[in-house]
Structure formats: C-alpha cells, structure tokens
C-alpha atoms as a PDB file:
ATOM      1  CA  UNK A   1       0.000   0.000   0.000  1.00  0.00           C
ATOM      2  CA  UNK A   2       1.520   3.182  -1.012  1.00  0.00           C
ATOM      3  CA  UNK A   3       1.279   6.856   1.532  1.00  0.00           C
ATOM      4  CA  UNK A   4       1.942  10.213   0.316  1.00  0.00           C
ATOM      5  CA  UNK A   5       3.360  12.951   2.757  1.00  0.00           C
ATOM      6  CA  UNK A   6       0.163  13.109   4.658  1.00  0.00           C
ATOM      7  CA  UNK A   7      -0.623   9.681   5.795  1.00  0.00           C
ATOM      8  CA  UNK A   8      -3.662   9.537   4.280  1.00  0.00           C
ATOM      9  CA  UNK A   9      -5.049   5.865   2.529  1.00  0.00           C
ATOM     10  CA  UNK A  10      -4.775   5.165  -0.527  1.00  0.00           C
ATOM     11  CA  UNK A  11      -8.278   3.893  -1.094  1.00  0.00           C
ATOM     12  CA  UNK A  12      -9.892   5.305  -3.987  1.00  0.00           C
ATOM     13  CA  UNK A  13     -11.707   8.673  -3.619  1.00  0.00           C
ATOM     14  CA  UNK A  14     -10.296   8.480   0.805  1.00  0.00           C
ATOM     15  CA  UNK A  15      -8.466  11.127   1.725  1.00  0.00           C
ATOM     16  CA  UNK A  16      -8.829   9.887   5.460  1.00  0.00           C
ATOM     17  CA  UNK A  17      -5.449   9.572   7.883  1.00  0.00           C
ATOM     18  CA  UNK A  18      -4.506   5.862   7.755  1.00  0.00           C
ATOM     19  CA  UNK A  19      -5.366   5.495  11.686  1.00  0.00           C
ATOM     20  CA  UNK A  20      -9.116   6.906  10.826  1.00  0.00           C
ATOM     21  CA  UNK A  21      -9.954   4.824   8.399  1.00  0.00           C
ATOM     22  CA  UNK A  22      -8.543   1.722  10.491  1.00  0.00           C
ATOM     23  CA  UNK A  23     -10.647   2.765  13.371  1.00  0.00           C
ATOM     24  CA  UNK A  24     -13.768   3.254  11.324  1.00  0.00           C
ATOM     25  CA  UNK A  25     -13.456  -0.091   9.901  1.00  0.00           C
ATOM     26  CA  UNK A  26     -13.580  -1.747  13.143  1.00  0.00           C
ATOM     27  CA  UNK A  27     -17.006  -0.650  13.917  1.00  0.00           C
ATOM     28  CA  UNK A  28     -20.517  -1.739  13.735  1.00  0.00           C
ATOM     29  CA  UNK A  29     -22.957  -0.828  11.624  1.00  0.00           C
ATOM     30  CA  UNK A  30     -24.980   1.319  14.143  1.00  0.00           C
ATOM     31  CA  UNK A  31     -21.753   3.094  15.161  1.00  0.00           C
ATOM     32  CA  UNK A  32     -20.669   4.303  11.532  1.00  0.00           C
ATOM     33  CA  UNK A  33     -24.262   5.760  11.184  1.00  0.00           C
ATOM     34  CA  UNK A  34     -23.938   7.392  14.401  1.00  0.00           C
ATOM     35  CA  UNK A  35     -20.345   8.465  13.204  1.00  0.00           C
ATOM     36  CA  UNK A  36     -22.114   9.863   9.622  1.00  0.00           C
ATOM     37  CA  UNK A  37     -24.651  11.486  11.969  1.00  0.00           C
ATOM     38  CA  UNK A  38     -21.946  13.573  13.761  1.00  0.00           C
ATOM     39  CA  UNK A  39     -20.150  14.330  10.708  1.00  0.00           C
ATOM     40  CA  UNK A  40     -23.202  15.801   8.960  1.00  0.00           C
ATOM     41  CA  UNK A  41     -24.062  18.113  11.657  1.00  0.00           C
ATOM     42  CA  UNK A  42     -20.609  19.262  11.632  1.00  0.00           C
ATOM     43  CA  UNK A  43     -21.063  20.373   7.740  1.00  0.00           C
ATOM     44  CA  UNK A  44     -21.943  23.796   7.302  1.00  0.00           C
ATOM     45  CA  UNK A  45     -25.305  23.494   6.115  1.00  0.00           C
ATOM     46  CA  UNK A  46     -26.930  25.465   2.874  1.00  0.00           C
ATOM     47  CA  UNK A  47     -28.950  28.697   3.452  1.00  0.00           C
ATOM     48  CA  UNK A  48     -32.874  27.921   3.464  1.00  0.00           C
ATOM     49  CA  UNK A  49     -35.783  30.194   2.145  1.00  0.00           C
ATOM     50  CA  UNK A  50     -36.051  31.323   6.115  1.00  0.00           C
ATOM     51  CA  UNK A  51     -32.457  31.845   6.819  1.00  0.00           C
ATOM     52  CA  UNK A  52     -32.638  34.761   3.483  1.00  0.00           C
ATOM     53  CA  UNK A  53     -36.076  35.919   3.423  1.00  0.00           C
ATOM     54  CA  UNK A  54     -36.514  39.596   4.426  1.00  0.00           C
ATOM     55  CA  UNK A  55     -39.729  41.696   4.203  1.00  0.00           C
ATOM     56  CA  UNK A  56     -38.866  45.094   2.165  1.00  0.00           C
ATOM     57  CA  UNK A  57     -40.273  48.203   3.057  1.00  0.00           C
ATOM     58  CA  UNK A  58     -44.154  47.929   3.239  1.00  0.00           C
ATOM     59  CA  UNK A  59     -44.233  44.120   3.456  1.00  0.00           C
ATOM     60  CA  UNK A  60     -45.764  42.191   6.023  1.00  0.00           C
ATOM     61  CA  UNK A  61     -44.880  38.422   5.518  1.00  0.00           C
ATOM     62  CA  UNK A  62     -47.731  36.339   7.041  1.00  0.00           C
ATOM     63  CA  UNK A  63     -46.646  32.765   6.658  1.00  0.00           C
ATOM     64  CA  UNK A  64     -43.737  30.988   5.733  1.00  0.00           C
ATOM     65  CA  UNK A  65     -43.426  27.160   5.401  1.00  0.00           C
ATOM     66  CA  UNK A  66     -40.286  25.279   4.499  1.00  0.00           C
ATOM     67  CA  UNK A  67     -41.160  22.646   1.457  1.00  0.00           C
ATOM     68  CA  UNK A  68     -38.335  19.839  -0.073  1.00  0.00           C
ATOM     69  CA  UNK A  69     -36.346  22.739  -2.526  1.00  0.00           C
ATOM     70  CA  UNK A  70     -39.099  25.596  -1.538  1.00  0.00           C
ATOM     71  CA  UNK A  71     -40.996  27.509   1.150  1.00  0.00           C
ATOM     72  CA  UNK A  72     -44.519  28.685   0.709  1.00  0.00           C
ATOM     73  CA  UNK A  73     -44.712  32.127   1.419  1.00  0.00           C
ATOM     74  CA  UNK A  74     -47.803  34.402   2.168  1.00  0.00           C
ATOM     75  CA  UNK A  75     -47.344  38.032   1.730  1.00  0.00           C
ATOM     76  CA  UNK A  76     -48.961  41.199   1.834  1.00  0.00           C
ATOM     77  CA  UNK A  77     -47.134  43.969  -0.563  1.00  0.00           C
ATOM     78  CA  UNK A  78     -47.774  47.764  -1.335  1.00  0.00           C
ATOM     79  CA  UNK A  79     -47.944  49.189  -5.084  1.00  0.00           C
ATOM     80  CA  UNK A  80     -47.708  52.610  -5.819  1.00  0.00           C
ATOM     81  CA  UNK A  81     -47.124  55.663  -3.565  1.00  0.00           C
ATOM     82  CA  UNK A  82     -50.382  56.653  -2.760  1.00  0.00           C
ATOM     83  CA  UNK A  83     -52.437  53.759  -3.159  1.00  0.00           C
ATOM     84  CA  UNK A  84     -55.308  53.804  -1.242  1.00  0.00           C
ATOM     85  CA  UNK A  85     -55.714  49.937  -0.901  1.00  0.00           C
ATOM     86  CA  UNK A  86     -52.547  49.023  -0.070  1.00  0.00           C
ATOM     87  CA  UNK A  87     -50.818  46.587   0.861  1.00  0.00           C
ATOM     88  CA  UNK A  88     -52.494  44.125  -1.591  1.00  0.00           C
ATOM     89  CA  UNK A  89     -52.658  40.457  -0.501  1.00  0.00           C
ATOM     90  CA  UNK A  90     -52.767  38.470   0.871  1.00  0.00           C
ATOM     91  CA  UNK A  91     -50.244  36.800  -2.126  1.00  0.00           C
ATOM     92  CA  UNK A  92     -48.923  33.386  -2.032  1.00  0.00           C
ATOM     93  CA  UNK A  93     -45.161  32.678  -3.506  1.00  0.00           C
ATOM     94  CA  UNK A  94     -43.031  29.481  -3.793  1.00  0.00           C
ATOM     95  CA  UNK A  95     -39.799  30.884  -3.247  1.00  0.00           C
ATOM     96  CA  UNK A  96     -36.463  28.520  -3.416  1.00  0.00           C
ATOM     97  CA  UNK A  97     -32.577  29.501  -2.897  1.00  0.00           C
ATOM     98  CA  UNK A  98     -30.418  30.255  -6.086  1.00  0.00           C
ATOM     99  CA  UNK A  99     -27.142  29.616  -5.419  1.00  0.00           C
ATOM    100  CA  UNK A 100     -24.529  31.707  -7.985  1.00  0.00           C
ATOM    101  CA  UNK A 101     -21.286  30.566  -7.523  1.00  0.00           C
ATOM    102  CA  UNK A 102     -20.125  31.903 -10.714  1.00  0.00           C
ATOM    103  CA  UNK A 103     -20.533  35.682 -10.001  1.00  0.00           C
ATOM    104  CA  UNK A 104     -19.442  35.247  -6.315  1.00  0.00           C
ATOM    105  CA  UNK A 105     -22.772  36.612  -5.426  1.00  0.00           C
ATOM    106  CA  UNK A 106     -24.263  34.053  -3.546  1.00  0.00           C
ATOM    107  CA  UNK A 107     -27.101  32.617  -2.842  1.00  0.00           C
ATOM    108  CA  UNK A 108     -30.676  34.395  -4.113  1.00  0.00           C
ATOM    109  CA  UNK A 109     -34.065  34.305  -3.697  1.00  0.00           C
ATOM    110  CA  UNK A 110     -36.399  33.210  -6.390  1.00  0.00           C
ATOM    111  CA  UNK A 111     -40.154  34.125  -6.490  1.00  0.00           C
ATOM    112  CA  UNK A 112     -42.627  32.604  -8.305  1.00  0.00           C
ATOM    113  CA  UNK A 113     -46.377  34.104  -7.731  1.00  0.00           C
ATOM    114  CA  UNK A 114     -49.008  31.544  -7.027  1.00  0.00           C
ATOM    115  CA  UNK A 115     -51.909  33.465  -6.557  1.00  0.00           C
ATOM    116  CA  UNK A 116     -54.087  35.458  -4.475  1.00  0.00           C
ATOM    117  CA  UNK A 117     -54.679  33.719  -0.897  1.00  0.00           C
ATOM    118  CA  UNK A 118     -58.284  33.745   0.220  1.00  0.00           C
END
C-alpha cells in the first residue's frame, strides 16, 4: 500500500489519515451511522428560504413554510405611492434559494407568484 506525505489511505476517492480509516473499519454498523450522523451536523449546512427571506419596506410576511427545494410564502405587498388599498394580498409565492457561484454573489431568492390567498 503506497502513503503520500500526509498519511492519508490510498483507497480510492479516501483522503482519510490511515489510523481513521482503520478505526472506522472496526465498527458496527450502528456506530458508523452514528459516526455519519456527527459528521453531517458538523457540515456547514446550505442557506434555506427562512435563513434569506426579508420583508422590504411595506411588506408584512404572514406565513412561511419550508417545502423539499421551496418555502410557501404568504405576503402582503404595497404598489404605488399613494395607493389607497394598499398593501395588496394576501399573495402566495413558492420561493427557493439560487445559489450563484459563478458571479461570487451568492445565494438568491427566487419568487414565483401563485396566486391570491383567500
């Protein structure tokens, strides 16, 4: 079995420390899960609709629930200055995270209008 300069195995795709990987296979099935468990939570976890989602001036967001890739989200909004209605809603929105990793900007928020709620 061949090492480079940091100890690490030379299984394919491991980049583990020789001792690591020796220790993990020497346990049981419900350890290693635990062991994934632990090293999940340790992961820096990606932003959610909730974690980015900011009313702007004149909004009142009403509701908010997190979906598998989306959030439903229930606003009320304003239109024009003077308005005599406003805000206008209640609206519902499936919103997700955009992630741009090509402009450095990072991650987004993507509307897409449902509907009025009534």
């Amino acid at each position: 079995m061949s090492q480079d300069s940091d100890n690490r195995s030379d299984s394919p795709g491991s980049s583990l420390p020789d001792d690591l990987a020796e220790r993990l296979s020497d346990l049981s099935e419900s350890e290693l899960r635990a062991v994934i468990s632990h090293a999940e939570s340790l992961l820096p976890r990606p932003p959610t609709v909730t974690d980015l989602l900011e009313a702007r001036p004149g909004e009142e967001i009403l509701d908010v629930e997190e979906r598998d890739g989306y959030a439903k989200v229930v606003k009320r909004q304003p239109c024009a200055q003077g308005c005599e209605e406003c805000p206008h809603g209640p609206y519902l929105y499936h919103v997700r995270v955009e992630n741009h990793p090509e402009d450095g900007a990072g991650p987004s928020l993507h509307w897409e209008f449902v509907g009025l709620v009534k």
